[in-house]
C-alpha atoms as a PDB file:
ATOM      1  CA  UNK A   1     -57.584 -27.772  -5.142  1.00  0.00           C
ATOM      2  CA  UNK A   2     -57.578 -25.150  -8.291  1.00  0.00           C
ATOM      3  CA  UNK A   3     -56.383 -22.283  -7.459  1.00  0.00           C
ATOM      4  CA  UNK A   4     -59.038 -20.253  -8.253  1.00  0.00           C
ATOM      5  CA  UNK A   5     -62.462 -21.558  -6.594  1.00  0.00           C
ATOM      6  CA  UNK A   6     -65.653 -20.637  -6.327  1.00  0.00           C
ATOM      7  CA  UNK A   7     -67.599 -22.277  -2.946  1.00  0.00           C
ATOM      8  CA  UNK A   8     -71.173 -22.401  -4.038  1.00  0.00           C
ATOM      9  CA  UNK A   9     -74.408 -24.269  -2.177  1.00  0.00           C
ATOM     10  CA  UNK A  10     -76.744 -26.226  -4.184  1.00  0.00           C
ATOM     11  CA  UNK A  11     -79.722 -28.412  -2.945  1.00  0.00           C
ATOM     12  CA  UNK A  12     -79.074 -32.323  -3.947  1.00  0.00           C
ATOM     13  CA  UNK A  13     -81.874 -34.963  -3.019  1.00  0.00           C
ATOM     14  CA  UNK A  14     -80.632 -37.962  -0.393  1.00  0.00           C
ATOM     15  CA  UNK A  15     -80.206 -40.456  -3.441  1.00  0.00           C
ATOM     16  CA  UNK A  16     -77.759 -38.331  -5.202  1.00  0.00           C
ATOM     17  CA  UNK A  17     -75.725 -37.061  -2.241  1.00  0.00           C
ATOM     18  CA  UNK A  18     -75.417 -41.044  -1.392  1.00  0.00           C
ATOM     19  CA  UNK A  19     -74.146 -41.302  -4.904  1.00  0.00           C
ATOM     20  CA  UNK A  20     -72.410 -38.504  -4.830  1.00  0.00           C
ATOM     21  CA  UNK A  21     -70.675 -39.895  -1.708  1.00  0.00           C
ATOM     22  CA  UNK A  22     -69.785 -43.429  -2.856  1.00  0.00           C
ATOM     23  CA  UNK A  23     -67.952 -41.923  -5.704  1.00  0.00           C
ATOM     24  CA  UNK A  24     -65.651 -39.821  -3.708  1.00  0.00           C
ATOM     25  CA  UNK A  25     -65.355 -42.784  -1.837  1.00  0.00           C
ATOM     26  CA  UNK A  26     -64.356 -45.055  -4.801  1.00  0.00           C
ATOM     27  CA  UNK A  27     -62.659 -42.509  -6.307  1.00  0.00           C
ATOM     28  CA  UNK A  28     -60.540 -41.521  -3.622  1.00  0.00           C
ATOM     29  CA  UNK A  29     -61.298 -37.708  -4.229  1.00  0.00           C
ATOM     30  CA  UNK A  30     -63.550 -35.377  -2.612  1.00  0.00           C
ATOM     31  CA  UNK A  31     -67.280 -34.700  -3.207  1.00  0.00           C
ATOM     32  CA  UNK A  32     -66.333 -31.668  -5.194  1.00  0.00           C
ATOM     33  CA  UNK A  33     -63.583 -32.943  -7.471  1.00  0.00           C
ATOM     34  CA  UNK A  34     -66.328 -35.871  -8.362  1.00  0.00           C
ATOM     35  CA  UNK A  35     -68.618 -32.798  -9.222  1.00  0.00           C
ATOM     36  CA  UNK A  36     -66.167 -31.205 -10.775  1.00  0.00           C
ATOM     37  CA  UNK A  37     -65.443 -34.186 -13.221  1.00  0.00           C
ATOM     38  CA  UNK A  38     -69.053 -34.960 -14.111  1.00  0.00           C
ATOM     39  CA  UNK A  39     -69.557 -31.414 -14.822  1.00  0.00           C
ATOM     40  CA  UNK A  40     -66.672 -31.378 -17.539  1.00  0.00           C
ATOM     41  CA  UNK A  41     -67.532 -34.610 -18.792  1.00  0.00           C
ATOM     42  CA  UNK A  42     -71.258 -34.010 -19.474  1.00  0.00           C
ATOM     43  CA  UNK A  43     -69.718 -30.783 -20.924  1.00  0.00           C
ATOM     44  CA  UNK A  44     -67.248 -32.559 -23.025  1.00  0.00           C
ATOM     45  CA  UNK A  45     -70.441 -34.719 -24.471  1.00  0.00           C
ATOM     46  CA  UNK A  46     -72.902 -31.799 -25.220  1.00  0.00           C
ATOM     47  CA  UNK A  47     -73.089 -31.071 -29.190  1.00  0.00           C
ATOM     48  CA  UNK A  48     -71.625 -28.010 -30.902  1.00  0.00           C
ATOM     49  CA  UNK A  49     -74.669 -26.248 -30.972  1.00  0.00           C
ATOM     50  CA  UNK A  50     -73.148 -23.846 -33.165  1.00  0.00           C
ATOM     51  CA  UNK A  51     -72.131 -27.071 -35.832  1.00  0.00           C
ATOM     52  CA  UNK A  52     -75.353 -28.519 -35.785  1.00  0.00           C
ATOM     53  CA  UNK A  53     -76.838 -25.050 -36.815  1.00  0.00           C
ATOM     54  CA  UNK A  54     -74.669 -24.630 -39.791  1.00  0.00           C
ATOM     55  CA  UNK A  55     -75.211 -28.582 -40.702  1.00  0.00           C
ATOM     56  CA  UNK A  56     -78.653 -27.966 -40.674  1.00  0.00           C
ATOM     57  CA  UNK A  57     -78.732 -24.282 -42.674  1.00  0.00           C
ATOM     58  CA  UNK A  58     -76.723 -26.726 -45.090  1.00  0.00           C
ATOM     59  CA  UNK A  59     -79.174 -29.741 -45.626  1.00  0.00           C
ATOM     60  CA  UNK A  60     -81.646 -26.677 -45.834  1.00  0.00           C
ATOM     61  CA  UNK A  61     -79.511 -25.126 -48.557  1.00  0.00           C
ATOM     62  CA  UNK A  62     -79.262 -28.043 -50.128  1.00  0.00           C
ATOM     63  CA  UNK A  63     -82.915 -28.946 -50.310  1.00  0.00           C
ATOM     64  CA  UNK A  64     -83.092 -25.731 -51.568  1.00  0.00           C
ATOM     65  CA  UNK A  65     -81.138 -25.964 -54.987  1.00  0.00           C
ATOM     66  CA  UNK A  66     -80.440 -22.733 -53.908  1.00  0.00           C
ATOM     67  CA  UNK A  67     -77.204 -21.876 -56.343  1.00  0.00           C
ATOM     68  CA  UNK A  68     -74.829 -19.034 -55.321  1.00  0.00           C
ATOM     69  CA  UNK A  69     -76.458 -17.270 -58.329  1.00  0.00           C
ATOM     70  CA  UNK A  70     -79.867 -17.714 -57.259  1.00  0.00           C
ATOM     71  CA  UNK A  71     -78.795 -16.429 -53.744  1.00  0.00           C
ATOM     72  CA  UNK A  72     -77.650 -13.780 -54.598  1.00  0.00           C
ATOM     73  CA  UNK A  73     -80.698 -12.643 -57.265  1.00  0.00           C
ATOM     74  CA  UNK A  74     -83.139 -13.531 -53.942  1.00  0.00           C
ATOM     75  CA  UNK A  75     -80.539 -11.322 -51.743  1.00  0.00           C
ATOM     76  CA  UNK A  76     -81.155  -8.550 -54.111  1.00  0.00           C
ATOM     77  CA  UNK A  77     -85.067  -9.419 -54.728  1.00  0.00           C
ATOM     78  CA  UNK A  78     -85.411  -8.789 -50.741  1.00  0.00           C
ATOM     79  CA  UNK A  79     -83.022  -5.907 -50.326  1.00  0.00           C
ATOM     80  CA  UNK A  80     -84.891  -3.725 -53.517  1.00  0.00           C
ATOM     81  CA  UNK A  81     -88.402  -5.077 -51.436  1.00  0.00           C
ATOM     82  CA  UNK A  82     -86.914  -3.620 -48.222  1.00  0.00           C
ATOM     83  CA  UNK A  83     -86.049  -0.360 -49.793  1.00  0.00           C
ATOM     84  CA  UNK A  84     -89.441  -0.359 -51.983  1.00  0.00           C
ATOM     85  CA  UNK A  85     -90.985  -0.681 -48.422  1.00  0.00           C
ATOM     86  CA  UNK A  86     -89.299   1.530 -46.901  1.00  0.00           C
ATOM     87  CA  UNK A  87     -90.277   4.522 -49.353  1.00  0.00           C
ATOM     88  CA  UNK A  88     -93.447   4.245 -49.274  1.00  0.00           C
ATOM     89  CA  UNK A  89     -93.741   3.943 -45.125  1.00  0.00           C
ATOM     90  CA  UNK A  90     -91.727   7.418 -45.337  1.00  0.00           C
ATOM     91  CA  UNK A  91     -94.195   8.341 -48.502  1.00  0.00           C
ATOM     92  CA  UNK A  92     -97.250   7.945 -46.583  1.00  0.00           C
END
């Protein structure tokens, strides 16, 4: 057992704890070490949420034909519409 561990209670429906059970069974393990491994597997399979978000700002860029240059003129477009808007909220 890890050392550190926390004991926690969760509600399972009869077909999973059977399932549940057979695997520690064919395993050879306990009930929470087979939790503990399907937990870190289904872990180890979720996507890099963080990689698909800058894959998809990408293809966006892309689509975009949005050149460094022309980023930074609409950068500065916004920022002097910002500041345009902000003067005359203060002005009024």
């Amino acid at each position: 057992m890890p050392a550190s561990t926390v004991k926690s209670t969760y509600s399972l429906d009869l077909a999973t704890v059977r399932d549940l059970e057979r695997l520690a069974r064919r395993f050879g393990t306990s009930k929470s070490e087979v939790l503990r491994r399907a937990v870190r597997a289904l872990a180890q399979q979720e996507p890099d949420l963080a990689a698909q978000s800058l894959q998809a700002l990408n293809e966006l860029q892309s689509k975009a034909d949005l050149s460094e240059a022309r980023a930074r003129k609409w950068a500065a477009q916004v920022r002097d519409e910002r500041i345009a808007s902000e003067r005359k909220r203060t002005h009024d």
